[in-house]
Protein backbone atom coordinates (compact mmCIF):
# COMPACT_ATOMS: atom_id res chain seq x y z
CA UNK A 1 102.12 -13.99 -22.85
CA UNK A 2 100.88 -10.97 -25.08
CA UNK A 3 99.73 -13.29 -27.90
CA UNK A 4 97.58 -15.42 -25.33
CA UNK A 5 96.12 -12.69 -23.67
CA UNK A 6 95.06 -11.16 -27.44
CA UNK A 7 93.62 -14.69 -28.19
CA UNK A 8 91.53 -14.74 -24.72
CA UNK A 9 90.30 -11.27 -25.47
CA UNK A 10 88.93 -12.29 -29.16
CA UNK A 11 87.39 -15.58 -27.86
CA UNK A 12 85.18 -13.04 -24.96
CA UNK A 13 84.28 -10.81 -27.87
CA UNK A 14 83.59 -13.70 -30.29
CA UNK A 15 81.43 -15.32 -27.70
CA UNK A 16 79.48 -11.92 -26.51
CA UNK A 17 78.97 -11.34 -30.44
CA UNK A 18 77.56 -15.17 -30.67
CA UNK A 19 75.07 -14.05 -27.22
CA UNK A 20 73.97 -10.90 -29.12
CA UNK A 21 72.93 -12.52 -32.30
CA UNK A 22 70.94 -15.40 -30.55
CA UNK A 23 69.53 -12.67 -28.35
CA UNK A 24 68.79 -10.72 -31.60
CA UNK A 25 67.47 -13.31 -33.18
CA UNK A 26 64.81 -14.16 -30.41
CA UNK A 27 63.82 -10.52 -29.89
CA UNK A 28 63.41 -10.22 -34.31
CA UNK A 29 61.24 -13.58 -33.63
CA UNK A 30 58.97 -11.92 -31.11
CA UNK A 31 58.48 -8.56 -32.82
CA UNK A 32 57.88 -10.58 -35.72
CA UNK A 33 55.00 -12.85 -34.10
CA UNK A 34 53.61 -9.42 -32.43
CA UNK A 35 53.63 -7.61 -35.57
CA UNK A 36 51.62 -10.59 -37.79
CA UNK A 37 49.35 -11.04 -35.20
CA UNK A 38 48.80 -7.13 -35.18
CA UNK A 39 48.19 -7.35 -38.60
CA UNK A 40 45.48 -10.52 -38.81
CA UNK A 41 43.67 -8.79 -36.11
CA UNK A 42 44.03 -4.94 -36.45
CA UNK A 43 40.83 -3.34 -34.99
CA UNK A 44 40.71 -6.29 -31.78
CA UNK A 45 44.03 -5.31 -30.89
CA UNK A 46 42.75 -1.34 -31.15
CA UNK A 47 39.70 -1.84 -29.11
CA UNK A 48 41.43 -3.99 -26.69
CA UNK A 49 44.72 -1.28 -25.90
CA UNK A 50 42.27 1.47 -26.06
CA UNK A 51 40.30 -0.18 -23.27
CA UNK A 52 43.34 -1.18 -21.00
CA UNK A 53 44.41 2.68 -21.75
CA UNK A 54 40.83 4.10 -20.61
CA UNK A 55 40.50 1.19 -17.30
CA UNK A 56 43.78 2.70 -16.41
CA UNK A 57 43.23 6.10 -17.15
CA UNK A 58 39.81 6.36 -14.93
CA UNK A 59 42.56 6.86 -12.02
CA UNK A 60 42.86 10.13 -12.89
CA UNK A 61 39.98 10.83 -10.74
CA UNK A 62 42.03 10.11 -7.47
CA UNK A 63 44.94 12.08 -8.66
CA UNK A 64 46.38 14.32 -6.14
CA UNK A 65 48.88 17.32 -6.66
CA UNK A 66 51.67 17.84 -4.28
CA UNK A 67 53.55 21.37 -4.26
CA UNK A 68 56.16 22.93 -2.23
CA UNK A 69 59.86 23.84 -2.30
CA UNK A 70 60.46 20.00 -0.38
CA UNK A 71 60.36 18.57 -3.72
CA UNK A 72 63.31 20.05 -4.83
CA UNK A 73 65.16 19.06 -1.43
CA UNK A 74 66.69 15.38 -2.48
CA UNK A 75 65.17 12.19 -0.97
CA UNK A 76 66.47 10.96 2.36
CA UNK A 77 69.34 14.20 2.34
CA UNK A 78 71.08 15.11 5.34
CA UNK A 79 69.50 18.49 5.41
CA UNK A 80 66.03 16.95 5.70
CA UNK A 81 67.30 14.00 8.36
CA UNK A 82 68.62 17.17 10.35
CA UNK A 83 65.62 19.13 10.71
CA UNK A 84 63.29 15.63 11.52
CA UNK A 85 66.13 15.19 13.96
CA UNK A 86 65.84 19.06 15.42
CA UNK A 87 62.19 19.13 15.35
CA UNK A 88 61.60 15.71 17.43
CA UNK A 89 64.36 16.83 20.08
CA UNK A 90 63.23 20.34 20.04
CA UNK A 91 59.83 20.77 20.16
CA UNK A 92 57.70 23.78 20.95
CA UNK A 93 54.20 24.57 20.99
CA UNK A 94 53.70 27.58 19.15
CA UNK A 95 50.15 28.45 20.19
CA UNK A 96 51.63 29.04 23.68
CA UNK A 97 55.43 29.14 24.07
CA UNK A 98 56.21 30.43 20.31
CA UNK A 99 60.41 31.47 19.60
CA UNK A 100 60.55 32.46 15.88
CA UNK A 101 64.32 31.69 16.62
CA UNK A 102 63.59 28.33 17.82
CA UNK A 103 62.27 27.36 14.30
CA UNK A 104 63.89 24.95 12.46
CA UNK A 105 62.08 26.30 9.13
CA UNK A 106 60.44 29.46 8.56
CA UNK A 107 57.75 28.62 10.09
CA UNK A 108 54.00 29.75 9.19
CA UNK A 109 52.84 33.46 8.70
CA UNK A 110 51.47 36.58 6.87
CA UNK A 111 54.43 39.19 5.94
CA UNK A 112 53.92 43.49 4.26
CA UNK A 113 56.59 45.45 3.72
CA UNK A 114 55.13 49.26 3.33
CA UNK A 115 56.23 52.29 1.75
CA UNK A 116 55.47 55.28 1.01
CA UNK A 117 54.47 56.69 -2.00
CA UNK A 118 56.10 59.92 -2.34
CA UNK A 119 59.53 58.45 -1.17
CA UNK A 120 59.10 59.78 2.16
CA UNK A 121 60.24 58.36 6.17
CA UNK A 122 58.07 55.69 7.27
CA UNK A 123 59.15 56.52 10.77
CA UNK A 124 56.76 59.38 10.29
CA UNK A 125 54.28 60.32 12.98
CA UNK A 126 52.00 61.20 10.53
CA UNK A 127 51.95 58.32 8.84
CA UNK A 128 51.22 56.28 12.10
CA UNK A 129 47.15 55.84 11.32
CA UNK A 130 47.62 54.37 7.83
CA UNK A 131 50.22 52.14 9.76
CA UNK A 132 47.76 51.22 12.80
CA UNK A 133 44.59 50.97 10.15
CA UNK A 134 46.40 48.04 8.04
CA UNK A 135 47.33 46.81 11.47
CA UNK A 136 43.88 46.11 12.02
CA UNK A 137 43.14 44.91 8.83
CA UNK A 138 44.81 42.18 8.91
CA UNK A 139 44.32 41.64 12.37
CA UNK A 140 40.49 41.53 11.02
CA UNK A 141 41.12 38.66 8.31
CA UNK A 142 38.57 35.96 8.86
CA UNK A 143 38.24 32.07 7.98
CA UNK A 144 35.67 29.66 8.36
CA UNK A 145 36.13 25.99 8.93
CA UNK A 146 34.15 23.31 7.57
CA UNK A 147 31.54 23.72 10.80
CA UNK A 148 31.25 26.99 10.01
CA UNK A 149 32.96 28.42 13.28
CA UNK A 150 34.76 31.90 12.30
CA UNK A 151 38.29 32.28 13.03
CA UNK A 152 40.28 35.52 13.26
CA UNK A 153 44.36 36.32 13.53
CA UNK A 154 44.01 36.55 16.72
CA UNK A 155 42.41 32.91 17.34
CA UNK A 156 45.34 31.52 14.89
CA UNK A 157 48.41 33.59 15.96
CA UNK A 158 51.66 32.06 17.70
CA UNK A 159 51.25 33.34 21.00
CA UNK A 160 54.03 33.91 23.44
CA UNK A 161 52.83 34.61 27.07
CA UNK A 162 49.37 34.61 26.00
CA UNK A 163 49.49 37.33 23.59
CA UNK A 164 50.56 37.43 19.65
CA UNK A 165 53.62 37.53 18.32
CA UNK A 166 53.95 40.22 15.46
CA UNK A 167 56.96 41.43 14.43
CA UNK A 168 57.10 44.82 14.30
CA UNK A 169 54.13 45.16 15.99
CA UNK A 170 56.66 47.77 18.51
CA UNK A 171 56.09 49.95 16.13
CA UNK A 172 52.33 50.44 17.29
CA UNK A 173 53.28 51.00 20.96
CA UNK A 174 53.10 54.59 22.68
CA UNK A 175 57.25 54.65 23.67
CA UNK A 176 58.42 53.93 20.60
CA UNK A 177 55.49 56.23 18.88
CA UNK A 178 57.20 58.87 21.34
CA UNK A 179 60.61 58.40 20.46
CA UNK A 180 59.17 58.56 16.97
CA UNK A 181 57.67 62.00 17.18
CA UNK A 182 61.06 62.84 18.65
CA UNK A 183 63.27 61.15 15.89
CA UNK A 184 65.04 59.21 19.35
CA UNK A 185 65.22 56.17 17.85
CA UNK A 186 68.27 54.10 18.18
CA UNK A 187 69.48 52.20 15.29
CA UNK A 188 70.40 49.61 14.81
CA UNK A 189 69.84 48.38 18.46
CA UNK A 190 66.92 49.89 20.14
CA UNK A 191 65.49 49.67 23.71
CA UNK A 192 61.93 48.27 24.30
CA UNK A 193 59.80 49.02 27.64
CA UNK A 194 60.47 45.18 28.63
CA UNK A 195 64.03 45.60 28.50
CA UNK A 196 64.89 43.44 25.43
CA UNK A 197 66.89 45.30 22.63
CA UNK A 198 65.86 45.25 19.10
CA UNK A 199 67.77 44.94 16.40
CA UNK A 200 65.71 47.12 13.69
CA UNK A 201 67.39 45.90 10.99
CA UNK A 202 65.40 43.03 10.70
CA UNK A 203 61.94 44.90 10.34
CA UNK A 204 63.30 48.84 9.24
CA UNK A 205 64.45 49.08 5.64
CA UNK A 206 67.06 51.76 3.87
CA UNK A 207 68.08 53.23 7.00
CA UNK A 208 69.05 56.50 7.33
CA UNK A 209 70.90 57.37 10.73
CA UNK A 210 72.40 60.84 11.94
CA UNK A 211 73.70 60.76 15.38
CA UNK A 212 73.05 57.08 16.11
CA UNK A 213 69.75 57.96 15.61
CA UNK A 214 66.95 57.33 12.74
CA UNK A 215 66.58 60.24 10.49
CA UNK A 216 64.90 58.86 7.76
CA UNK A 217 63.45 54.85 6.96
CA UNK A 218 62.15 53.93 3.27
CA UNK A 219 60.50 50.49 4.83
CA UNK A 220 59.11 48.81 7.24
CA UNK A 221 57.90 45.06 7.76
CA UNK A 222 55.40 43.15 9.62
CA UNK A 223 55.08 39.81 10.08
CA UNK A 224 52.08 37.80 11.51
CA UNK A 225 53.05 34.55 13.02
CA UNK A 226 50.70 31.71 12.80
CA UNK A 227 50.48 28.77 14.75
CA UNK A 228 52.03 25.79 13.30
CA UNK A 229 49.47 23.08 15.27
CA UNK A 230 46.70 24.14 13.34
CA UNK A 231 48.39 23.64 10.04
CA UNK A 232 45.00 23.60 7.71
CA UNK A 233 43.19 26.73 9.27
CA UNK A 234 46.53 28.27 8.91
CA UNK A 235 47.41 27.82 5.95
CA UNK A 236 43.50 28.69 4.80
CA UNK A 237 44.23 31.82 6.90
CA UNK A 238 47.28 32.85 4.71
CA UNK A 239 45.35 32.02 1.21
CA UNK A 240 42.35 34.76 3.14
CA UNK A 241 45.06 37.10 3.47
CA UNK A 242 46.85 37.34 0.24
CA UNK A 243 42.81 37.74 -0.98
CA UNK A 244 42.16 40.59 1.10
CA UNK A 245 45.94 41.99 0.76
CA UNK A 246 45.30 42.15 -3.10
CA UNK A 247 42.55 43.90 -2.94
CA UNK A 248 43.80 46.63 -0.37
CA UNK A 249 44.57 50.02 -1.47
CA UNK A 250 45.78 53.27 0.31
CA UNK A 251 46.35 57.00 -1.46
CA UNK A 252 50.01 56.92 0.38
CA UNK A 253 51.63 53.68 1.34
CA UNK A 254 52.74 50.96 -1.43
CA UNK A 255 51.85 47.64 0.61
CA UNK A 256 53.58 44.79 -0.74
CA UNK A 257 52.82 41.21 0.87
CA UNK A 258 53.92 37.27 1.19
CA UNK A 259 53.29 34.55 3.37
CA UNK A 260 55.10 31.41 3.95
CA UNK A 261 54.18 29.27 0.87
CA UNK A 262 54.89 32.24 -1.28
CA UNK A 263 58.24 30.57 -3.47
CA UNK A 264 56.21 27.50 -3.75
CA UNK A 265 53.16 29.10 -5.52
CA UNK A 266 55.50 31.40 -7.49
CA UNK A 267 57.45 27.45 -8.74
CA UNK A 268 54.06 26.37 -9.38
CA UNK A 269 53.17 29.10 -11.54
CA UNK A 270 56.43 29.05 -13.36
CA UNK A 271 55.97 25.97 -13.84
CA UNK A 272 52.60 26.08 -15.18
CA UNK A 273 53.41 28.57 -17.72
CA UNK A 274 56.19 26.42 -19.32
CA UNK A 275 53.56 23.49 -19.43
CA UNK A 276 51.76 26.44 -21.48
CA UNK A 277 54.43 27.43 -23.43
CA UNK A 278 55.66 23.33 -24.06
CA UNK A 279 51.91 22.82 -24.93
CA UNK A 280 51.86 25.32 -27.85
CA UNK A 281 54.94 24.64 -29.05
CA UNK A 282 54.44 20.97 -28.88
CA UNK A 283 50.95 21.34 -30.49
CA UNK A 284 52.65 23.58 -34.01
CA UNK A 285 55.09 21.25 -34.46
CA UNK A 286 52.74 17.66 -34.30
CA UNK A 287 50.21 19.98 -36.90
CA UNK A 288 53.15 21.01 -39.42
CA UNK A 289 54.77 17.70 -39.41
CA UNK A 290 51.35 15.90 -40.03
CA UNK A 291 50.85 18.44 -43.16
CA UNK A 292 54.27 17.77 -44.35
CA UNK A 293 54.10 13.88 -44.27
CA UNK A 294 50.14 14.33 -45.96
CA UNK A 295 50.19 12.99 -49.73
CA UNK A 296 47.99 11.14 -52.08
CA UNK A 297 49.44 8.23 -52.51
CA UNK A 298 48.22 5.98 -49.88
CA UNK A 299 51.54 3.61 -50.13
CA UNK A 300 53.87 6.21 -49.42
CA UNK A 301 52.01 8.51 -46.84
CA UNK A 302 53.31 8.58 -44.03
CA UNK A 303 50.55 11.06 -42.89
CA UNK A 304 48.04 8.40 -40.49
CA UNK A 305 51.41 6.73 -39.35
CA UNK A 306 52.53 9.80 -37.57
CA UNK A 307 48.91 10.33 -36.16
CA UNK A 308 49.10 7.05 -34.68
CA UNK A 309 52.48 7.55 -32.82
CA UNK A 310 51.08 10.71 -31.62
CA UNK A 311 47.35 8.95 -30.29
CA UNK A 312 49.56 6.33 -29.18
CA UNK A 313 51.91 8.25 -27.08
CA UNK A 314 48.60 10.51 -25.67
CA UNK A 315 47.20 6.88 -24.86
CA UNK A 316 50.00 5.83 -22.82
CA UNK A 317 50.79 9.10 -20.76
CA UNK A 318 46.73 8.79 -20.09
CA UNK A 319 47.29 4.92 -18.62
CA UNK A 320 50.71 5.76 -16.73
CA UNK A 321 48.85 8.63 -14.60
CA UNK A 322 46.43 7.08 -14.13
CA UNK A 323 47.79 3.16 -12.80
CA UNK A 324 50.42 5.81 -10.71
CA UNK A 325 47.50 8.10 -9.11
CA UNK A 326 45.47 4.75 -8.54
CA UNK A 327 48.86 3.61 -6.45
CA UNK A 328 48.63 6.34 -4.75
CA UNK A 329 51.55 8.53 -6.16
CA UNK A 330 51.08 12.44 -6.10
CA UNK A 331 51.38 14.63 -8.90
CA UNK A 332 54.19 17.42 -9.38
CA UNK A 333 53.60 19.93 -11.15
CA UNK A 334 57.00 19.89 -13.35
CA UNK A 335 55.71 15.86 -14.60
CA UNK A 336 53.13 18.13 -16.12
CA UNK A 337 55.63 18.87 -19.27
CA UNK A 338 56.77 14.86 -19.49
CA UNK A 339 53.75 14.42 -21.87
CA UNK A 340 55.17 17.23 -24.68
CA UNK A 341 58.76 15.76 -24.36
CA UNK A 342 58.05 12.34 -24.98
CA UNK A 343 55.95 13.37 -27.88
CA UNK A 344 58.99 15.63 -29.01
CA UNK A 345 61.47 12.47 -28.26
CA UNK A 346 59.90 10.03 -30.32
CA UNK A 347 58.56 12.63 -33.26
């Protein structure tokens, strides 16, 4: 039984090894074919790849770049059929009935977290106009659309009973200013003048309590909701704001500021200095390995053979983008370093 089931085994790899040669043999005959007819008509065959290359590469023009932390989320994963699920049985219109807890993502917004300088309170009531003069700068940020009609926060905010939702804004608002002055405030819950309790930790930073009471706060946050049906203006809203918050200064507070597509610019940016970094790299080691393969004899230099891979290979990447960008495929910005590793891969 053993010595026919070692016989069946050599017959399969006999007849696999027969399969492989024939298959060998047809693939040598091809390459072979391609290779003389390469060689009887050199420059045609140039002209004619480098035109297929360039007829593919003019899709470059309609390529499109595509950024966000999504990408990174797999295709079809249960976390994203969950939230398409929660967001079509739960929806809310945040220009007039806005819940930041009803969010099934962080939604859309400008955030600061201020400090002071010196290492002082916040909570300080003599602090409270530098507080209630970058409250009004960014309540003055500005956009204009394609018309031309000027939008403000206030004509872009998530609004909740007709008025904006700012987190933090409490902080603006004569009772708690009072309890302020006092150093009354409750921490971590805290009572507003609706009735709702607060739970400071969410917007007051390195807390420092004495008596169930604040006695000394290192930061504080607000955060400027946006609403989520007017995606574009939004979104052109928050780019406005980071401008402005860049360039705003103040002798005592230390203003420090996101907004919701912060991680995705900061993975964009990463990612764009590696492409840098691959680039330069990339680009040394093509140059010294084109010296090193230079000679004089013309028979053994390898020197224009290398060159060629490396035109080749540029070639190619140029035709794939641009066939893909013509099919309407977006770019990513981590494809950008597939060019350097394919070069590195086949050098």
């Amino acid at each position: 039984m053993t010595i026919s089931a070692s016989v069946i085994q050599i017959f399969k790899m006999l007849c696999f090894y027969r399969l492989k040669e024939k298959n060998d043999k047809r693939l040598d005959g091809l390459f072979e074919r391609y290779g003389k007819f390469i060689a009887r008509h050199p420059w045609k065959t140039v002209i004619v790849v480098c035109i297929i290359d360039i007829a593919f590469g003019v899709g470059i023009v309609k390529l499109k770049p595509e950024s966000g932390i999504h990408q990174y989320v797999p295709t079809d994963s249960t976390a994203s059929k969950d939230q398409t699920i929660v967001n079509s049985l739960f929806k809310m219109n945040t220009s007039v009935n806005f819940n930041i807890q009803s969010l099934s993502d962080l939604g859309q917004y400008g955030e600061v977290i201020i400090e002071m300088k010196n290492g002082g309170s916040i909570l300080n009531f003599s602090h409270w106009n530098h507080l209630k003069d970058l409250y009004a700068y960014i309540n003055n940020t500005s956009i204009d659309d394609n018309s031309g009609k000027t939008y403000f926060y206030q004509d872009l905010c998530a609004k909740t009973g007709g008025q904006c939702v700012v987190g933090g804004s409490f902080i603006l608002e004569n009772p708690f200013i009072l309890d302020m002055n006092n150093s009354e405030i409750r921490y971590p819950s805290y009572n507003i003048t609706t009735g709702q309790t607060l739970f400071l930790d969410r917007f007051i930073g390195n807390v420092k309590t004495a008596g169930g009471f604040i006695s000394h706060a290192a930061a504080f946050k607000l955060r400027f909701n946006l609403q989520g049906e007017s995606f574009d203006l939004s979104r052109k809203w928050e780019e406005k704001f980071v401008e402005r918050m860049s360039s705003f200064t103040n002798s005592d507070m230390t203003v420090k500021y996101s907004h919701s597509n912060s991680l995705s610019e900061e993975l964009s940016n990463n990612v764009s200095g590696d492409i840098s970094v691959f680039s330069v790299t990339f680009t040394l080691m093509i140059v010294f390995a084109c010296f090193a393969l230079m000679g004089t004899n013309c028979v053994d230099n390898r020197y224009y053979l290398g060159l060629a891979g490396v035109l080749s290979t540029c070639l190619a990447i140029l035709a794939a983008f641009g066939l893909v960008s013509l099919c309407g495929a977006k770019f990513v910005d981590i494809v950008g370093i597939m060019p350097f590793l394919i070069l590195g891969r086949f050098k």
